[in-house]
PDB file of N, CA and C in Angstrom:
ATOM      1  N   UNK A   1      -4.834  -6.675  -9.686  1.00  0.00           N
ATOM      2  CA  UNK A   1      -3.791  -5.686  -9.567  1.00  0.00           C
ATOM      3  C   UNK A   1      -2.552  -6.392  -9.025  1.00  0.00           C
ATOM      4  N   UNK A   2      -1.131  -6.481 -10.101  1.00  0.00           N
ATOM      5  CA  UNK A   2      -0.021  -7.084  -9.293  1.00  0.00           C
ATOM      6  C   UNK A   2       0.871  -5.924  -8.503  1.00  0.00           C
ATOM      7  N   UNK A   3       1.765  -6.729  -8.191  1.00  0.00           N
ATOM      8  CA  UNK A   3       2.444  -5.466  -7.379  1.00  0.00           C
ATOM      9  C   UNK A   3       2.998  -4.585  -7.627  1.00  0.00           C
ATOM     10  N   UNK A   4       3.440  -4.830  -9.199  1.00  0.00           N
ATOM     11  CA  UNK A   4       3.963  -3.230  -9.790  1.00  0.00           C
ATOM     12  C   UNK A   4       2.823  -2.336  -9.817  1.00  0.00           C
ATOM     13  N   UNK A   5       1.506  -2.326 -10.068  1.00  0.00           N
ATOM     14  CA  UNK A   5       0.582  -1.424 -10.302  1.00  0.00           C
ATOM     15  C   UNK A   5       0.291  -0.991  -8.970  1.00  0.00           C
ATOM     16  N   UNK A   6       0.446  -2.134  -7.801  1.00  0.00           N
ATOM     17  CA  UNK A   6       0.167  -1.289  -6.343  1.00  0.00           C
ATOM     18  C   UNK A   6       1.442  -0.072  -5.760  1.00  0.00           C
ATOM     19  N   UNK A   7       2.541  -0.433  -6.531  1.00  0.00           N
ATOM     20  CA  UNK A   7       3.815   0.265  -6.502  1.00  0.00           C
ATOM     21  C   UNK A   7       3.420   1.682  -6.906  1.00  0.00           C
ATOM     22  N   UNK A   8       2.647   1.836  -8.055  1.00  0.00           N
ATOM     23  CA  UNK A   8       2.304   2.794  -8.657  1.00  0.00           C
ATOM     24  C   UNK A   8       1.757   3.714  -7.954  1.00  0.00           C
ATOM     25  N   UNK A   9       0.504   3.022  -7.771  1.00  0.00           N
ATOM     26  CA  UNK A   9      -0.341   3.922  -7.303  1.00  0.00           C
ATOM     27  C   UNK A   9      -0.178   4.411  -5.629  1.00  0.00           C
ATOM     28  N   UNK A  10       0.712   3.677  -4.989  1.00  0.00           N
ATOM     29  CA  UNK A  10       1.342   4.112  -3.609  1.00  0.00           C
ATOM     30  C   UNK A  10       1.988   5.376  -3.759  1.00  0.00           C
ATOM     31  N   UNK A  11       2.474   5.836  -5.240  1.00  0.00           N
ATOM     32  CA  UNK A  11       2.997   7.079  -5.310  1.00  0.00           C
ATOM     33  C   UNK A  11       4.519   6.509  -5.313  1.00  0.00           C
ATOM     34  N   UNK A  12       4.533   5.368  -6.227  1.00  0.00           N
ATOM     35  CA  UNK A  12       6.187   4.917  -6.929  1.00  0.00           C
ATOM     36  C   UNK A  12       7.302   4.382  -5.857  1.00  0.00           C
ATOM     37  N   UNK A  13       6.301   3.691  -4.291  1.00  0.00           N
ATOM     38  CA  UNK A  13       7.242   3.530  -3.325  1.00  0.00           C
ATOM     39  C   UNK A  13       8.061   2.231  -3.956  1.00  0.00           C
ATOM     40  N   UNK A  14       9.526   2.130  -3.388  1.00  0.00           N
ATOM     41  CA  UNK A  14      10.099   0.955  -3.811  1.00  0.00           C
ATOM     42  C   UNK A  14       9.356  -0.505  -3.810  1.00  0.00           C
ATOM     43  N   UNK A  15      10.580  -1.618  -4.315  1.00  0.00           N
ATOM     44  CA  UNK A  15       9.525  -3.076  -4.206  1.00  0.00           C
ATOM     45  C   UNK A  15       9.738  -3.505  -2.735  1.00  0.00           C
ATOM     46  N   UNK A  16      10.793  -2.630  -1.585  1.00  0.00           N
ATOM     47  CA  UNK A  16      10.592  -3.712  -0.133  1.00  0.00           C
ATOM     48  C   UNK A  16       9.238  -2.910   0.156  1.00  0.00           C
ATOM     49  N   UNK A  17       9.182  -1.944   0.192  1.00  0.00           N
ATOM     50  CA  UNK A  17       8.178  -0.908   0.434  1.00  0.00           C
ATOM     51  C   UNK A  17       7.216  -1.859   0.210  1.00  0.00           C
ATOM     52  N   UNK A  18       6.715  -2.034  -1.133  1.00  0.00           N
ATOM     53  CA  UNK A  18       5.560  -2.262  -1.513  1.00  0.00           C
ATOM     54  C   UNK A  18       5.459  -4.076  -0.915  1.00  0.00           C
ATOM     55  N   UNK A  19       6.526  -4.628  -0.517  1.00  0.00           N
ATOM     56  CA  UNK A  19       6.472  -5.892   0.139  1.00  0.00           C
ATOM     57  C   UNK A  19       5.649  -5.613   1.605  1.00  0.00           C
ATOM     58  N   UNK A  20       6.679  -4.657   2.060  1.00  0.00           N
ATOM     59  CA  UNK A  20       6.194  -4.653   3.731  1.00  0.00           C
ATOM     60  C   UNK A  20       4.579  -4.451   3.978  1.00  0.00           C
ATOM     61  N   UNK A  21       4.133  -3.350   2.712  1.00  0.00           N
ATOM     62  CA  UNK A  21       2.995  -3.086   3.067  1.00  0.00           C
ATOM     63  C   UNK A  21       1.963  -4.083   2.319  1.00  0.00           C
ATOM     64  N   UNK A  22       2.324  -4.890   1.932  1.00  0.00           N
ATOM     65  CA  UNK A  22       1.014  -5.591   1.094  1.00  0.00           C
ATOM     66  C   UNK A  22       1.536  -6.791   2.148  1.00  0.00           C
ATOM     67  N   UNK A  23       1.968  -7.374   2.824  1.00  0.00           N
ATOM     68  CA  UNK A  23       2.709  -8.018   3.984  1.00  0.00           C
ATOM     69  C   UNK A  23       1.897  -7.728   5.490  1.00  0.00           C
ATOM     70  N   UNK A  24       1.177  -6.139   5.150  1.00  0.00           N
ATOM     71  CA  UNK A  24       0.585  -6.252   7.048  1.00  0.00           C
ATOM     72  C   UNK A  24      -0.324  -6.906   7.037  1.00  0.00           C
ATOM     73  N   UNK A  25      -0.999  -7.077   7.912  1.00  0.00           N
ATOM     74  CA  UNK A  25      -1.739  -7.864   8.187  1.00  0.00           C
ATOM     75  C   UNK A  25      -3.414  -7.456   7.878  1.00  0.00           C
ATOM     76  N   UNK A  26      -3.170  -6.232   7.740  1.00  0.00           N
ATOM     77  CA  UNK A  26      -4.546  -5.116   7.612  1.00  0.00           C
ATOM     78  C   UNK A  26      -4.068  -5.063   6.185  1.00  0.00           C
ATOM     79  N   UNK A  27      -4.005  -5.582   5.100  1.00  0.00           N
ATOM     80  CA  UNK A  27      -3.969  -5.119   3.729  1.00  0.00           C
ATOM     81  C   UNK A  27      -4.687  -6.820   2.973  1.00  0.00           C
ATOM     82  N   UNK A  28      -5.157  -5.828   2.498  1.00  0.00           N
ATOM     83  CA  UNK A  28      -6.242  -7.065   2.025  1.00  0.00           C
ATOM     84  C   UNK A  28      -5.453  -8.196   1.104  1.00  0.00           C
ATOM     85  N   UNK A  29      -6.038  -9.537   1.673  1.00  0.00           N
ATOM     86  CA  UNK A  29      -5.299 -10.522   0.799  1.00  0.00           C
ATOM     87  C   UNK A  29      -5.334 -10.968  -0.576  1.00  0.00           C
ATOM     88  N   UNK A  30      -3.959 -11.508  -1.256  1.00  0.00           N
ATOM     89  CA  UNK A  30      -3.970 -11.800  -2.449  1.00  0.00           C
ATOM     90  C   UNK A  30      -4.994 -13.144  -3.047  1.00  0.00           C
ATOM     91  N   UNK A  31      -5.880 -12.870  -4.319  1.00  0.00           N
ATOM     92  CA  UNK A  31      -6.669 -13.838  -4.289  1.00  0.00           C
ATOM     93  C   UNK A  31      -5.890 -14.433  -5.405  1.00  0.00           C
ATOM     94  N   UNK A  32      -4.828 -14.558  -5.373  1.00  0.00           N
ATOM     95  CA  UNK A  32      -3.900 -15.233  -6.415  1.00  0.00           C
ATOM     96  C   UNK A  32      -2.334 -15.385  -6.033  1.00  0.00           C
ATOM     97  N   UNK A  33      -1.609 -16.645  -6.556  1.00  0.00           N
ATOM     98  CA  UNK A  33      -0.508 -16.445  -6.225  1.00  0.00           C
ATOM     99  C   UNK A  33       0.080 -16.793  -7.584  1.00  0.00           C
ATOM    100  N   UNK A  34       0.387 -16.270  -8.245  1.00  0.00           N
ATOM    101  CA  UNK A  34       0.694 -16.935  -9.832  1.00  0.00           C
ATOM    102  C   UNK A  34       2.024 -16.900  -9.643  1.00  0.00           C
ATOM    103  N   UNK A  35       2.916 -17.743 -11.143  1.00  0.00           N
ATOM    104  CA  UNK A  35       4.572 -17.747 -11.015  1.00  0.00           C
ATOM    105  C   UNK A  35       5.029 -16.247 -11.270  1.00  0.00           C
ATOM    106  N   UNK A  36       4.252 -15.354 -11.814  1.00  0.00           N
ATOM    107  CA  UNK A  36       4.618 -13.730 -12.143  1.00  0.00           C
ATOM    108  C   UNK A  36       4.580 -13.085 -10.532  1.00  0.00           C
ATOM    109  N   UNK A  37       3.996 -13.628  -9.395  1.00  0.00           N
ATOM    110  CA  UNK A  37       3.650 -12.809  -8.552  1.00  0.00           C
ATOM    111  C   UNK A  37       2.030 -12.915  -7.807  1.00  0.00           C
ATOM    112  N   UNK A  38       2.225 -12.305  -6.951  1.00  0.00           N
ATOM    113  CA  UNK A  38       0.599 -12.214  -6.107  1.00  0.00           C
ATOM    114  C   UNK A  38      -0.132 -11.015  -7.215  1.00  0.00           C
ATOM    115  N   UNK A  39      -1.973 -11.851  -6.564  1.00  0.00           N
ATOM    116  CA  UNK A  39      -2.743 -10.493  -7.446  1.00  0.00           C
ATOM    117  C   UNK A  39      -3.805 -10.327  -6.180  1.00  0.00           C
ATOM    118  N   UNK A  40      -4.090  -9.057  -6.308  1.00  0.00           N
ATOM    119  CA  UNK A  40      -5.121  -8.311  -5.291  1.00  0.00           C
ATOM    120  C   UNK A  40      -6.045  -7.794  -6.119  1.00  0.00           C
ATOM    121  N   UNK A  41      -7.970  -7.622  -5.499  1.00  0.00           N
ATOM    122  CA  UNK A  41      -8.663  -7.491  -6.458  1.00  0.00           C
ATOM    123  C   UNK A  41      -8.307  -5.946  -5.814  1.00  0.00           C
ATOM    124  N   UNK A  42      -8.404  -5.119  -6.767  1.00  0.00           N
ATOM    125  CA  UNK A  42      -8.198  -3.546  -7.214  1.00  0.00           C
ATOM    126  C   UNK A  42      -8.749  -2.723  -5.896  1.00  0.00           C
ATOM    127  N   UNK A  43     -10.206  -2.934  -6.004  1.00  0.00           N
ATOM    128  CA  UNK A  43     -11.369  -2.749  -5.052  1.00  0.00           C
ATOM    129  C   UNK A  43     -10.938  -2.563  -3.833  1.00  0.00           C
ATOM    130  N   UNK A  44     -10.413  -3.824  -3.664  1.00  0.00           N
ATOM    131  CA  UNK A  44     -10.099  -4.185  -2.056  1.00  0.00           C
ATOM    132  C   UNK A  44      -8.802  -3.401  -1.575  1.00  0.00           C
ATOM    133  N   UNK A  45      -7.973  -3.303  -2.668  1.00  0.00           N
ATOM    134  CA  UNK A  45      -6.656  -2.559  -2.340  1.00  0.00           C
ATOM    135  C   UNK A  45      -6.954  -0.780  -2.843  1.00  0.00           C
ATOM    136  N   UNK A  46      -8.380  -0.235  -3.072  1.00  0.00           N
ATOM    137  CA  UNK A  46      -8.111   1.274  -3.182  1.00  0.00           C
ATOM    138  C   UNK A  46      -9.089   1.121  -2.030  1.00  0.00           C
ATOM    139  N   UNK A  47      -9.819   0.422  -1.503  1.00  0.00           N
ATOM    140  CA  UNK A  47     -10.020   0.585  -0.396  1.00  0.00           C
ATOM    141  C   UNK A  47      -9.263   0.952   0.644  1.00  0.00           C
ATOM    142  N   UNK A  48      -7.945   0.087   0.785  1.00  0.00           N
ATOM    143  CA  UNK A  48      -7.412   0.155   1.640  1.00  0.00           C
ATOM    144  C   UNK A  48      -6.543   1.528   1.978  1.00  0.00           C
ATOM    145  N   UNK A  49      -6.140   1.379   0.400  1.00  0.00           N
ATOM    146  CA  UNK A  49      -5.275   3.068   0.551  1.00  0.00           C
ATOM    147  C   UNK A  49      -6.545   4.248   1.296  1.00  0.00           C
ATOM    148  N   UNK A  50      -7.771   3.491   0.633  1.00  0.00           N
ATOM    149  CA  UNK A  50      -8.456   5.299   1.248  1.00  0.00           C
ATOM    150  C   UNK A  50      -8.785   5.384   2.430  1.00  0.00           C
ATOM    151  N   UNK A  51      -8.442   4.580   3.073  1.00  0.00           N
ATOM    152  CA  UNK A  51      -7.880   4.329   4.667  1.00  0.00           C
ATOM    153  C   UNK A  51      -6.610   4.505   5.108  1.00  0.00           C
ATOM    154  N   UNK A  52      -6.048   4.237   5.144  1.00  0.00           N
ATOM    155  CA  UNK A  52      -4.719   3.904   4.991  1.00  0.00           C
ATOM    156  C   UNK A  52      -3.793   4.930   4.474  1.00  0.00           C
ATOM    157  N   UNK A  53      -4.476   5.635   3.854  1.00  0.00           N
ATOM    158  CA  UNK A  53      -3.126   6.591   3.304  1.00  0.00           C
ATOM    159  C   UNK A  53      -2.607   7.750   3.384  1.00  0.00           C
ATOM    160  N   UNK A  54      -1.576   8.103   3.366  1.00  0.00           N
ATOM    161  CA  UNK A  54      -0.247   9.029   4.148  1.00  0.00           C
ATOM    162  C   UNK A  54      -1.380  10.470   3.678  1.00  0.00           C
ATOM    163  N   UNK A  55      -1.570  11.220   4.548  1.00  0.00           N
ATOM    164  CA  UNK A  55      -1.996  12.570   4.232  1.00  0.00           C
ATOM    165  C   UNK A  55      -0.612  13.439   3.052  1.00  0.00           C
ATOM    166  N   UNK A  56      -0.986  14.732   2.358  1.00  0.00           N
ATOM    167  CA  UNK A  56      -0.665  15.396   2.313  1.00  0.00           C
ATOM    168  C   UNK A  56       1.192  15.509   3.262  1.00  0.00           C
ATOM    169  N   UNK A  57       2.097  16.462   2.709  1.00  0.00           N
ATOM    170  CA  UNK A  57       3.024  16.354   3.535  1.00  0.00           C
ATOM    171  C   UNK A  57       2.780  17.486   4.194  1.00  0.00           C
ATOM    172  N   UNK A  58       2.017  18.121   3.460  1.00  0.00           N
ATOM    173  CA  UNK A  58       1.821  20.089   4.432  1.00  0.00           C
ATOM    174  C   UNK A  58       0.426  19.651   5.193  1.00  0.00           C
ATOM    175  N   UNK A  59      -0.196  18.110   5.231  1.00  0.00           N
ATOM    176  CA  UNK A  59      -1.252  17.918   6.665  1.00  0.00           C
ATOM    177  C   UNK A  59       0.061  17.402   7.482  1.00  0.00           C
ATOM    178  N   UNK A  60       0.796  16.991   7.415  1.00  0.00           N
ATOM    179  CA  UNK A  60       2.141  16.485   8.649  1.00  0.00           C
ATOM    180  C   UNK A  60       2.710  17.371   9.627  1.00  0.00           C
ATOM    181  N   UNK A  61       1.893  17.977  10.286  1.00  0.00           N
ATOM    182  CA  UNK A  61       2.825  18.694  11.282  1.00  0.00           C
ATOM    183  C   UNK A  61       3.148  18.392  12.298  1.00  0.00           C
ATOM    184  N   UNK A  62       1.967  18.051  13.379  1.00  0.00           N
ATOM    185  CA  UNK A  62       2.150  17.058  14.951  1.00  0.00           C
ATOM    186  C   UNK A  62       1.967  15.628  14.443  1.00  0.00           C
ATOM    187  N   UNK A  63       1.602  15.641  13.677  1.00  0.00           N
ATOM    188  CA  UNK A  63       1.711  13.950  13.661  1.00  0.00           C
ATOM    189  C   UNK A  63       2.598  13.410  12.612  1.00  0.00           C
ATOM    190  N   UNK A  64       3.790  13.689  12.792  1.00  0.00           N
ATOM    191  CA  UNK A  64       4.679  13.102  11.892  1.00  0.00           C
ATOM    192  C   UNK A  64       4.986  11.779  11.823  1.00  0.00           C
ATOM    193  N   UNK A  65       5.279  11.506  12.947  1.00  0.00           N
ATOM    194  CA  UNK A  65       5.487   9.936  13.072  1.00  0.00           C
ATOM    195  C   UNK A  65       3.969   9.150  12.599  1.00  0.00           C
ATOM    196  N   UNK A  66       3.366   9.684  13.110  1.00  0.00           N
ATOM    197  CA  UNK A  66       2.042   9.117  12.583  1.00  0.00           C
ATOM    198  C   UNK A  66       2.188   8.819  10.837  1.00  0.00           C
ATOM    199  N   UNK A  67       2.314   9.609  10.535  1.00  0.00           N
ATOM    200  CA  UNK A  67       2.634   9.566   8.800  1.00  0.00           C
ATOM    201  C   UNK A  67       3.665   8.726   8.789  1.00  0.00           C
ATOM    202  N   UNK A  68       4.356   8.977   9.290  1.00  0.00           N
ATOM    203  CA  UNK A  68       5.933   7.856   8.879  1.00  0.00           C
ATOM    204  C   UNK A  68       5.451   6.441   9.111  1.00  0.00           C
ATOM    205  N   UNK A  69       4.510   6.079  10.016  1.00  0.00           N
ATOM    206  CA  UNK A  69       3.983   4.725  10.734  1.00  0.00           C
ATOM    207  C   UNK A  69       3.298   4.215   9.164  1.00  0.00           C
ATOM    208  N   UNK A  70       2.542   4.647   8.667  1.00  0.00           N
ATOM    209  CA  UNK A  70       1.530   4.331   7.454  1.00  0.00           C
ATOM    210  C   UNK A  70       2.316   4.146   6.471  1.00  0.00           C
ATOM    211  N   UNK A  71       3.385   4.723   5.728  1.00  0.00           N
ATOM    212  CA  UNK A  71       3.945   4.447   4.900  1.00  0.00           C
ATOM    213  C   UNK A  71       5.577   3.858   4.975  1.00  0.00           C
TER     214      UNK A  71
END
């Protein structure tokens, strides 16, 4: 999976977006660095989202910042 397809499926966040977050330190690493770009195996990165990822905006009520922190 390169980084346009992780773009995607983040729900179309921009490319710093999709830098910062494939960048933490908790996002699983690229097992490739080709001249097109880094690749992540799929697996490892829908893993991560199903951890990782922003609730609902109508689950955001007290924990807003919390949501804002994740994405």
């Amino acid at each position: 999976m390169g980084a346009h397809e992780i773009r995607i499926r983040l729900g179309g966040v921009s490319r710093q977006r999709a830098y910062m977050i494939t960048t933490r330190p908790d996002f699983p690493k690229p097992v490739a660095d080709l001249s097109q770009g880094k690749i992540w195996l799929a697996g490892e990165v829908e893993r991560w989202m199903g951890v990782h990822r922003r609730p609902a905006d109508n689950a955001c009520t007290d924990a807003v910042d919390a949501c804002r922190a994740v994405w």
